[in-house]
Protein backbone atom coordinates (compact mmCIF):
# COMPACT_ATOMS: atom_id res chain seq x y z
CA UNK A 1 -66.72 -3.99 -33.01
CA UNK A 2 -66.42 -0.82 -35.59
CA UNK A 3 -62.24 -1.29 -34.57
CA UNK A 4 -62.71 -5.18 -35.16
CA UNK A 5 -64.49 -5.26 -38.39
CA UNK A 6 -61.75 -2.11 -39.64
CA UNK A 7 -58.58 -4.89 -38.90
CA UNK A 8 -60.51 -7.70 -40.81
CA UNK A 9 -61.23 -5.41 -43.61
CA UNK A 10 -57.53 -4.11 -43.65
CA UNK A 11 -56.40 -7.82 -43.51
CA UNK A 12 -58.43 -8.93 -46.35
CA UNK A 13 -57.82 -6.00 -48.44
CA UNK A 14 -53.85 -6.87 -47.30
CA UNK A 15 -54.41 -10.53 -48.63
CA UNK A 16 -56.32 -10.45 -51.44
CA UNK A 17 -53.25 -7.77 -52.35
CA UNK A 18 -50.80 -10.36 -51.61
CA UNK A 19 -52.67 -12.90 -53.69
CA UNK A 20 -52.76 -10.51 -56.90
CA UNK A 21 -48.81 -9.75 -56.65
CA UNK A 22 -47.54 -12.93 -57.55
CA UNK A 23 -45.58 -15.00 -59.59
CA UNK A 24 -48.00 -16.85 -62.66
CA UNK A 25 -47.49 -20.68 -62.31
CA UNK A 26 -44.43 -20.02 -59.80
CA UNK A 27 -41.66 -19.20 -62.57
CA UNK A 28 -41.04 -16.52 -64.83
CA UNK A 29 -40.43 -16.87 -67.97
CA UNK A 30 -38.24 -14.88 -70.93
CA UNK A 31 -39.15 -15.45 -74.38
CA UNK A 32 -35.66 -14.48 -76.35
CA UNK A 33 -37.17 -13.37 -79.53
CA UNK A 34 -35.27 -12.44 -82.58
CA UNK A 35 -33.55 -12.97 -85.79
CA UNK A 36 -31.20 -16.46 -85.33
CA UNK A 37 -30.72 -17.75 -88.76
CA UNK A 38 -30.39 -13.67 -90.81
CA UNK A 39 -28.55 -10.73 -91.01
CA UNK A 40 -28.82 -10.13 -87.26
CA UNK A 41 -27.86 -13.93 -85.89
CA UNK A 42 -24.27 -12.66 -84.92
CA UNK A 43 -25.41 -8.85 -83.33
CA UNK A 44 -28.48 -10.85 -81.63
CA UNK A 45 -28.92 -14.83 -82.09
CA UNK A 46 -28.03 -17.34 -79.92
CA UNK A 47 -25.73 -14.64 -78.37
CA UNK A 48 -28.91 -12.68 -76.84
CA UNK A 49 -30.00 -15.75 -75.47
CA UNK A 50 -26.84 -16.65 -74.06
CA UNK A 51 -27.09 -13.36 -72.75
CA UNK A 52 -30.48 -13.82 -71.07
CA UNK A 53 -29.43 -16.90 -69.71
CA UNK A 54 -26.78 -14.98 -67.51
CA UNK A 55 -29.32 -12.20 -66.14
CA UNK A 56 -31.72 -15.24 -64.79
CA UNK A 57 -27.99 -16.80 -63.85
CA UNK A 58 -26.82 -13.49 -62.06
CA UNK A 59 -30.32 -13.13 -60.85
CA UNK A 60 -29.75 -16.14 -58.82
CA UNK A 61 -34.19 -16.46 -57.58
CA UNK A 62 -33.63 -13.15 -56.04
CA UNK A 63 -33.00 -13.58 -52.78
CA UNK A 64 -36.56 -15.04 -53.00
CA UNK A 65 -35.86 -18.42 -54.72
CA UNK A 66 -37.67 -17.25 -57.68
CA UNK A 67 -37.58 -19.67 -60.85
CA UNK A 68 -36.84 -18.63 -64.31
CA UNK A 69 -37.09 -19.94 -67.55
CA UNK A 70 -35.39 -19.01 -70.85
CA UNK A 71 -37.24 -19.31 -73.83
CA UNK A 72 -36.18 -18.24 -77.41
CA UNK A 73 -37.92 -18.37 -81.23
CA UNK A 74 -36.87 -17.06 -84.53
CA UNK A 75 -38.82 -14.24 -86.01
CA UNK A 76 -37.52 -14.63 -89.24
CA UNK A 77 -37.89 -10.77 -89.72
CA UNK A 78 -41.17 -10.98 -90.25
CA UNK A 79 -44.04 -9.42 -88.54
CA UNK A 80 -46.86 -12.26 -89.07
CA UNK A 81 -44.48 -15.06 -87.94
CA UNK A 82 -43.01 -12.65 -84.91
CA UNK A 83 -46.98 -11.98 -84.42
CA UNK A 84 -47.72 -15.33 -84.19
CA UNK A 85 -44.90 -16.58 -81.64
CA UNK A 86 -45.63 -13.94 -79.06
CA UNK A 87 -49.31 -15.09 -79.36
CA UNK A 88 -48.77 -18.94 -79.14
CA UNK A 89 -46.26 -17.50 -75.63
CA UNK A 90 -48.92 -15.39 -74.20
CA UNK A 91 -51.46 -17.49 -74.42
CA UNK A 92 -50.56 -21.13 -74.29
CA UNK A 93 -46.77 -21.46 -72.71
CA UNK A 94 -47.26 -19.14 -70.05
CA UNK A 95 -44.06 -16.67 -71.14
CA UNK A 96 -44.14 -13.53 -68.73
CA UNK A 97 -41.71 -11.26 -70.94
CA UNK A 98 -40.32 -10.87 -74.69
CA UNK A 99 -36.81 -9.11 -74.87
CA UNK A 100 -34.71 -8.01 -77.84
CA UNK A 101 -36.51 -8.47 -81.20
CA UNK A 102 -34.48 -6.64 -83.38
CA UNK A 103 -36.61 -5.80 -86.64
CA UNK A 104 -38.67 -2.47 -86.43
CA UNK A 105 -41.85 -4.05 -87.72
CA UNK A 106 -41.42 -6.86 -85.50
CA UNK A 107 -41.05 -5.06 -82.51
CA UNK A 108 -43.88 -2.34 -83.15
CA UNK A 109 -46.27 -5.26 -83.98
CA UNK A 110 -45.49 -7.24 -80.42
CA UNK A 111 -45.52 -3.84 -78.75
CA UNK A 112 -49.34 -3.67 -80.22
CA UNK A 113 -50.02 -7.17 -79.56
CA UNK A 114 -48.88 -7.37 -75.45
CA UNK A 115 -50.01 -3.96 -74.79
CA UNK A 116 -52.88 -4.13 -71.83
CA UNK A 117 -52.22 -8.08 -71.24
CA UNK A 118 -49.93 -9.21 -68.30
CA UNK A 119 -46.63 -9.61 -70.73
CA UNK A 120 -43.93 -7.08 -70.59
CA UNK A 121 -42.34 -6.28 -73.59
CA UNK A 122 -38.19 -5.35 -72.92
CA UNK A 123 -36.83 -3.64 -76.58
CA UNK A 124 -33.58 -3.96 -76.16
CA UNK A 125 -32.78 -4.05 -79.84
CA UNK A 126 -36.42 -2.62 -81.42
CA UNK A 127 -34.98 0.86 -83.01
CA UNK A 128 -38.40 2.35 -83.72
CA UNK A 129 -38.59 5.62 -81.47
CA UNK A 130 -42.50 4.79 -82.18
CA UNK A 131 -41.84 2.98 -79.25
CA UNK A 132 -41.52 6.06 -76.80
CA UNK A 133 -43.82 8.10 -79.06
CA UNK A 134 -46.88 7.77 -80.88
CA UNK A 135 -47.38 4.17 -80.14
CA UNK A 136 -45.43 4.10 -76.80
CA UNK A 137 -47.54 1.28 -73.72
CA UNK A 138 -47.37 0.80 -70.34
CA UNK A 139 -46.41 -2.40 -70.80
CA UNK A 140 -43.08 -1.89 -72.73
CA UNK A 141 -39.38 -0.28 -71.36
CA UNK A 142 -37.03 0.22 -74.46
CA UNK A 143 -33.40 -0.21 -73.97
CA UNK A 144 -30.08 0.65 -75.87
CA UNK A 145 -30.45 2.46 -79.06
CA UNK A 146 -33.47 4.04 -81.22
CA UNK A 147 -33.74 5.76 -84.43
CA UNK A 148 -34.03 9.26 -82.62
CA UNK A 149 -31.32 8.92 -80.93
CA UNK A 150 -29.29 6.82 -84.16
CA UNK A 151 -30.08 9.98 -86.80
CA UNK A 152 -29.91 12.94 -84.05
CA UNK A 153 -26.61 11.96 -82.01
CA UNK A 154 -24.52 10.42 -85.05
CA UNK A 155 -25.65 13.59 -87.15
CA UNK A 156 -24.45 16.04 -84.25
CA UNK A 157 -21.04 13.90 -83.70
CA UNK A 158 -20.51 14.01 -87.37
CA UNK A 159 -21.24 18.02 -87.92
CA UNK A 160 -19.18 18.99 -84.67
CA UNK A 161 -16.11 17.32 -86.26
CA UNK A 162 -17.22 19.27 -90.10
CA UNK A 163 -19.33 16.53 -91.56
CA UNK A 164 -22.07 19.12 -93.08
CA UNK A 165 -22.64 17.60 -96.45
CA UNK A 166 -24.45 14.46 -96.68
CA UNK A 167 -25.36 11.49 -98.58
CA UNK A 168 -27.39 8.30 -97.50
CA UNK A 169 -27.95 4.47 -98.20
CA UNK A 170 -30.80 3.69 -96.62
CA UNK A 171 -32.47 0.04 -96.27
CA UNK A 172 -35.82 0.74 -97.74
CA UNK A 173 -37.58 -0.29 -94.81
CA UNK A 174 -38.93 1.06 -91.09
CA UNK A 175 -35.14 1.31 -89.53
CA UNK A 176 -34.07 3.00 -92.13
CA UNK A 177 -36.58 5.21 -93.54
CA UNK A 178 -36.01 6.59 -89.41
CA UNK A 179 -32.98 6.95 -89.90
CA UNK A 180 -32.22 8.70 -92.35
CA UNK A 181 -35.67 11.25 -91.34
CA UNK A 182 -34.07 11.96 -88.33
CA UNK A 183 -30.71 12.69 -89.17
CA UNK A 184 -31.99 15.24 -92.28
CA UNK A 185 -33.68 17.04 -89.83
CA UNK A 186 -30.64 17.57 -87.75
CA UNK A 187 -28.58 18.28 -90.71
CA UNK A 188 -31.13 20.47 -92.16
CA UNK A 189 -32.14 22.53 -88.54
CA UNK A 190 -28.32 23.19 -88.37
CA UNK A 191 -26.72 24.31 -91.44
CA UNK A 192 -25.98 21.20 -92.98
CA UNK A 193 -26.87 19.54 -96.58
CA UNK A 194 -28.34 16.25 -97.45
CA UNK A 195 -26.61 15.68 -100.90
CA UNK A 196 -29.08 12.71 -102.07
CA UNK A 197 -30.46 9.36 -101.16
CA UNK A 198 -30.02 6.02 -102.56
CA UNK A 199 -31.84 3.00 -101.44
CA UNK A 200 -31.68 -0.55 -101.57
CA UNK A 201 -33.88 -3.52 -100.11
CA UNK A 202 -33.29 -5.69 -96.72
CA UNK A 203 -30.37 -8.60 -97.63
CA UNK A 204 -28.75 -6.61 -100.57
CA UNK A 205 -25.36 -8.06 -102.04
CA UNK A 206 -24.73 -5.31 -104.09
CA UNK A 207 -24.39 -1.88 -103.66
CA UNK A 208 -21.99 -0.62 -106.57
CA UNK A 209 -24.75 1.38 -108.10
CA UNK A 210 -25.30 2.84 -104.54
CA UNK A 211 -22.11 3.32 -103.75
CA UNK A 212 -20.98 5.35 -107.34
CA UNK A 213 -23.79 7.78 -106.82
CA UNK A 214 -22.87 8.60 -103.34
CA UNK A 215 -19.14 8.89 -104.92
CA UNK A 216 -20.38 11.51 -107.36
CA UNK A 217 -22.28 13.51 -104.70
CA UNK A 218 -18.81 14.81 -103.73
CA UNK A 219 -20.39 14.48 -99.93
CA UNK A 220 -18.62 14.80 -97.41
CA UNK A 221 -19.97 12.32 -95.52
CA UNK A 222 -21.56 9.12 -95.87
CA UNK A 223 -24.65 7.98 -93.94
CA UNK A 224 -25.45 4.21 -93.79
CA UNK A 225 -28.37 3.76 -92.65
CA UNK A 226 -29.04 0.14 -92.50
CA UNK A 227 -27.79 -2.74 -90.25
CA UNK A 228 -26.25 -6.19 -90.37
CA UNK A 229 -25.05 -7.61 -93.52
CA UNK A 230 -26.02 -5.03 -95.53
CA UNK A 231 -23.98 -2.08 -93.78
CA UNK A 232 -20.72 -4.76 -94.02
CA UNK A 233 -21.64 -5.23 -97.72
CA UNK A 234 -21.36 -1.88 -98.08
CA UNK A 235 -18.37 -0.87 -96.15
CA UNK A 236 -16.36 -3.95 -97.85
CA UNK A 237 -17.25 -2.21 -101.55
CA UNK A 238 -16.59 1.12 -100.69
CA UNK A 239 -13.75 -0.20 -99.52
CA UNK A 240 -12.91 -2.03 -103.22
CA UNK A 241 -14.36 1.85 -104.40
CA UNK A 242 -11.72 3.42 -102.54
CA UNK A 243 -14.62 6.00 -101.08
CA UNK A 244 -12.70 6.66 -97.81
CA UNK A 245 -9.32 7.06 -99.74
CA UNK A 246 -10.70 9.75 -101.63
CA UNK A 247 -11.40 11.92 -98.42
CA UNK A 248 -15.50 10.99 -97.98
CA UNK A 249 -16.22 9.62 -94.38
CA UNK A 250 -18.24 6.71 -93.98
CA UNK A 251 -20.61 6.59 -90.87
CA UNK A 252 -22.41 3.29 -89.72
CA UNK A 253 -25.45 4.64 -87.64
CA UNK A 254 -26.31 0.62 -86.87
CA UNK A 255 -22.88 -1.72 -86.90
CA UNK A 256 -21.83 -3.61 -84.33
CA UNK A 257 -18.32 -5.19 -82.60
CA UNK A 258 -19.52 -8.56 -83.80
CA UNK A 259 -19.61 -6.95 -87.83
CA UNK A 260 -16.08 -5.55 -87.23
CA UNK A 261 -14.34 -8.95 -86.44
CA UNK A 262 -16.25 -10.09 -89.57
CA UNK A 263 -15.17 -7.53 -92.16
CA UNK A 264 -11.48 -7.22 -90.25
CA UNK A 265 -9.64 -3.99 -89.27
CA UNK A 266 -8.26 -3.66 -92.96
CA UNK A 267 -11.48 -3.01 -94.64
CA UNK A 268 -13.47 -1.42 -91.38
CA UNK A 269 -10.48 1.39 -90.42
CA UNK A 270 -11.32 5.14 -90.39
CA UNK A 271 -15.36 4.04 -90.05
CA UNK A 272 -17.37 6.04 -87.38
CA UNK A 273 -20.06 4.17 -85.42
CA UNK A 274 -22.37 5.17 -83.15
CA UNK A 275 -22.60 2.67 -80.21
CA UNK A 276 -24.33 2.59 -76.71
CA UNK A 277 -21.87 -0.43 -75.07
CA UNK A 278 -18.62 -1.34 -75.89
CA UNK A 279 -16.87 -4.44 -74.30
CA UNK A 280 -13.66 -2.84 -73.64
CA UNK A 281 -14.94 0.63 -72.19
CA UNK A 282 -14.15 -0.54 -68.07
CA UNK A 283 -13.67 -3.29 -65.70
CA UNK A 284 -17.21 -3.71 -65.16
CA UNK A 285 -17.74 -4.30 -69.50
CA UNK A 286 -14.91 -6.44 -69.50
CA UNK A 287 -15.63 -9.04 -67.09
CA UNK A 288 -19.21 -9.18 -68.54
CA UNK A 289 -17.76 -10.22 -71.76
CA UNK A 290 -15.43 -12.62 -71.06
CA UNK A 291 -17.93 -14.27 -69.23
CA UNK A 292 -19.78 -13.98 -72.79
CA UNK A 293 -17.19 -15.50 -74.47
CA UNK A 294 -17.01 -18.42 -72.28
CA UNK A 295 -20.37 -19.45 -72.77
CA UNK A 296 -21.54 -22.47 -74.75
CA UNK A 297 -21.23 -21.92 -78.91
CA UNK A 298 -19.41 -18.07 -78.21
CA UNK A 299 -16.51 -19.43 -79.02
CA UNK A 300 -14.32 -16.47 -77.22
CA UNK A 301 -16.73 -13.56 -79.38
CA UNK A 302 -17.36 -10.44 -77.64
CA UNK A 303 -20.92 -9.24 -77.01
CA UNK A 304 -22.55 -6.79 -79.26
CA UNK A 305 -24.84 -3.60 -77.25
CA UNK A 306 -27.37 -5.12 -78.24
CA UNK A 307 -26.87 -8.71 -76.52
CA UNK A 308 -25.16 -6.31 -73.57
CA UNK A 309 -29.10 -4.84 -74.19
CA UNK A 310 -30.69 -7.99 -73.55
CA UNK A 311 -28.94 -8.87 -70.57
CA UNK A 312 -29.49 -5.42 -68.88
CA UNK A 313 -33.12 -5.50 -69.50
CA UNK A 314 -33.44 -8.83 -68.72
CA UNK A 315 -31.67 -8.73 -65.02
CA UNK A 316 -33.88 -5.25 -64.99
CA UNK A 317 -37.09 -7.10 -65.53
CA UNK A 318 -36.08 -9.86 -63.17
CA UNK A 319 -35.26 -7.82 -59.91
CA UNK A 320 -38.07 -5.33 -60.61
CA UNK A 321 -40.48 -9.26 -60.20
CA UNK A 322 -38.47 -10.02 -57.06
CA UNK A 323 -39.57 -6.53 -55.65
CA UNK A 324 -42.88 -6.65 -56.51
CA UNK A 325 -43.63 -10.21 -56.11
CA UNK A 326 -45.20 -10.42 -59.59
CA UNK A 327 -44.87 -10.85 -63.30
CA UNK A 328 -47.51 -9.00 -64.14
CA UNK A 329 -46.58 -5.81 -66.12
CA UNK A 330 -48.75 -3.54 -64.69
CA UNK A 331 -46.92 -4.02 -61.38
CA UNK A 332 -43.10 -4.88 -62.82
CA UNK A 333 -43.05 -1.65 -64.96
CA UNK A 334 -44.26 0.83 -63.00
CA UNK A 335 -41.14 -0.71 -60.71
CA UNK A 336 -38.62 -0.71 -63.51
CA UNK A 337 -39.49 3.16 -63.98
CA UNK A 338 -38.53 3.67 -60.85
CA UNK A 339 -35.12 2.91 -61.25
CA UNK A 340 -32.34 5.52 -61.36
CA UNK A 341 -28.47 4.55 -61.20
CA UNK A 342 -25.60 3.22 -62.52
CA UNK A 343 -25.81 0.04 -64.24
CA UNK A 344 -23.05 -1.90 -65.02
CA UNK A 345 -22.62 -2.49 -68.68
CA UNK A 346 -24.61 0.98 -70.26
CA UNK A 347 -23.22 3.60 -66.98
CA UNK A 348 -25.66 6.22 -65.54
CA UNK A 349 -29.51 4.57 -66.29
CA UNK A 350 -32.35 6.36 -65.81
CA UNK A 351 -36.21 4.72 -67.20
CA UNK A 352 -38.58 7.70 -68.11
CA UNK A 353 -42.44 7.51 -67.74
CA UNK A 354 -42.70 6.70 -71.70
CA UNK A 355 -40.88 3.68 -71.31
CA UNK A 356 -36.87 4.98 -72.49
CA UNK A 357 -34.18 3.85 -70.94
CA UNK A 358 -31.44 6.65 -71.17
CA UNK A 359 -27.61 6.68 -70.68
CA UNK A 360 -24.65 7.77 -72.42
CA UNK A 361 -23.81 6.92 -76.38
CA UNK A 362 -20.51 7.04 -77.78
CA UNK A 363 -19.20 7.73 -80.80
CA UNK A 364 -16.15 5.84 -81.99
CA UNK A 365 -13.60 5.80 -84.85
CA UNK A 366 -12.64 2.32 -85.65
CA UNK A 367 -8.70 1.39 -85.31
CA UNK A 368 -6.32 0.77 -87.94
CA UNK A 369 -4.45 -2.83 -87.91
CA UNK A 370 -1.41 -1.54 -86.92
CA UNK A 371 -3.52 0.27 -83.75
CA UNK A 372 -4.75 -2.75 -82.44
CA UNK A 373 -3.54 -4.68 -79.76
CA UNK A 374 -5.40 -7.88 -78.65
CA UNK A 375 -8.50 -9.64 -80.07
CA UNK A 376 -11.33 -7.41 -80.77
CA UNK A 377 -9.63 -3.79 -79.79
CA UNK A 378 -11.43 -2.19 -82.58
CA UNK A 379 -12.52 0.96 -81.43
CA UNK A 380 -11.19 4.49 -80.41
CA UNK A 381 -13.37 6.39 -78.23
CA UNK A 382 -14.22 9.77 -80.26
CA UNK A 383 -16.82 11.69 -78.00
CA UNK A 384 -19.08 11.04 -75.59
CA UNK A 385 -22.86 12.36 -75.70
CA UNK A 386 -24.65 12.57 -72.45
CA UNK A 387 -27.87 10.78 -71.74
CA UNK A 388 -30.18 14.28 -71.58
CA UNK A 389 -28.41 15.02 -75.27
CA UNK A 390 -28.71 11.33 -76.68
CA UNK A 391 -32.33 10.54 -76.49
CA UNK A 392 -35.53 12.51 -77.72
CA UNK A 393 -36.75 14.66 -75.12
CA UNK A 394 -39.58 13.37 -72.68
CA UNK A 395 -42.25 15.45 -74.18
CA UNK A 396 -41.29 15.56 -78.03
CA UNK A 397 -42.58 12.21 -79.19
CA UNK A 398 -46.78 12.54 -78.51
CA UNK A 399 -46.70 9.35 -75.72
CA UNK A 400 -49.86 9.12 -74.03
CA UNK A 401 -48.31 8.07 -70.64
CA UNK A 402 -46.58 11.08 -70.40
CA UNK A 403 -48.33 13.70 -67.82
């Protein structure tokens, strides 16, 4: 009886386990959330949902004929109206995860909100290294790129190659103000001098004012610490300024592929970028985006890292549900963290306990016209920094999930 009553104990406890690991309302959905109609629509847009829609395509149910769903919504870069959409997803349509979200504020106020529900939050394009640190959850992985990593690596690329004099224009907002902090203290810990700072609002047309004090710095090198339109505003007026011509370097720590094609080799050349994914690295980057470029409204562009980002996580997320048999986040990320190996489009992965997905970052110089050779061959590789080199360490950021 005592052997009896053990076995229907051990089968209950085995079924009410299998009823608690499964999939809410038999699909998952992916809320795409990010900035379609601003300065990000061509780094992230429709492009990131394109993107997610070949994860859940590549997915294929899992082997498991698990459904999925593809939702997107425009944050507008701002928190209340990002806020807001996550809010109406979690609680009335039923969405499962939120991926990409570029916008610092953005992300570090749907990082707050999903934190202890059942949503997962996949930053594929949130910089904040908040993130991993102060404000890191259980319930969020963050992919691709971070301000840590932005200010440390490009500041150590730059300073191995002589860059040790600086000057910065900074977007006078979260991604930014990160930025530029980090990289300071790198320049500052290792012999290096920050020149002076000028800084400018999000969406700014003009940056002649900017751009003539960081000429009279005498700097060697100049930091851009912004993203989007704003960094190609400034690169195509430094380029009218002549900066480059009269021996400053101009470093983009946030530019993208997609912001290359759009300022053309002529005005980008001699620019150094800092970039986790490039479409034209391997095989395995290459077929992914020509695939890209096939898909509806691409119209032959190449992915940016950060839609590369989105599909990564995404396909991540998706195969980390199929081995758990749920979509709640406090069984699909303790499963993504388990993951280490090579992943197709960002090399040698591994996802640490405070929610960081590491790998390799590169830093490139972009090509000349003349250098070029087919559509979009716009970069020359530079250096590569390992993963252990690229990313704050483990302990340094004050996470509480960290043991």
């Amino acid at each position: 009886m005592k052997k009896l009553g053990l076995c229907s104990a051990l089968a209950l406890a085995c079924v009410a386990s299998l009823a608690h690991a499964e999939i809410s309302a038999n699909v998952v959905r992916v809320g795409v959330l990010n900035d379609i109609s601003g300065i990000f629509q061509d780094t992230n847009g429709m492009g990131s949902v394109e993107a997610a829609r070949m994860a859940a395509e590549d997915f294929n149910g899992g082997g498991k004929n698990i459904k999925v769903e593809i939702v997107y919504a425009d944050h507008q870069n701002k928190a209340d109206v990002g806020s807001a959409i996550a809010r109406k997803w979690l609680d009335v349509d039923g969405v499962d995860a939120i991926v990409d979200v570029p916008n610092s504020a953005v992300g570090l106020t749907i990082n707050s909100l999903v934190r202890d529900t059942k949503m997962t939050f996949l930053a594929s394009s949130t910089a904040s290294s908040d993130l991993t640190g102060k404000a890191c959850s259980p319930n969020t992985i963050q992919w691709v790129n971070d301000v840590w990593a932005t200010g440390n690596a490009t500041a150590a690329a730059m300073m191995a190659r002589g860059g040790k004099e600086w000057f910065f224009v900074t977007v006078n907002f979260a991604l930014g103000q990160g930025i530029e902090a980090e990289a300071t203290n790198y320049i500052a810990k290792h012999g290096g001098k920050v020149m002076g700072s000028a800084k400018h609002p999000l969406n700014t047309s003009d940056f002649a004012s900017l751009l003539l004090q960081a000429q009279n710095s005498k700097a060697k090198v100049i930091g851009l610490a912004n993203a989007g339109g704003d960094t190609v505003n400034a690169v195509k007026q430094a380029a009218e300024f002549g900066l480059q011509q009269g021996g400053q370097t101009m470093v983009a720590f946030l530019l993208f592929v997609n912001d290359i094609h759009g300022m053309g080799l002529k005005v980008g050349q001699g620019l150094q970028i800092l970039e986790a994914f490039y479409w034209d690295m391997d095989g395995d980057t290459r077929a992914f985006a020509k695939r890209f470029a096939a898909r509806p409204g691409m119209n032959g562009k190449m992915p940016s890292a950060n839609q590369a980002g989105v599909y990564a996580s995404t396909l991540a997320y998706l195969n980390a549900v199929a081995a758990t048999g749920s979509d709640d986040a406090k069984n699909v990320v303790p499963q993504m963290k388990k993951f280490r190996g090579k992943d197709k489009l960002f090399g040698d992965v591994t996802i640490r306990q405070d929610g960081r997905v590491i790998h390799p970052m590169y830093l490139f110089e972009v090509k000349k016209p003349e250098e070029s050779k087919y559509p979009y061959d716009y970069y020359k590789l530079i250096s590569t920094i390992p993963a252990e080199q690229a990313f704050r360490p483990l302990n340094d950021g004050g996470c509480s999930l960290v043991k």
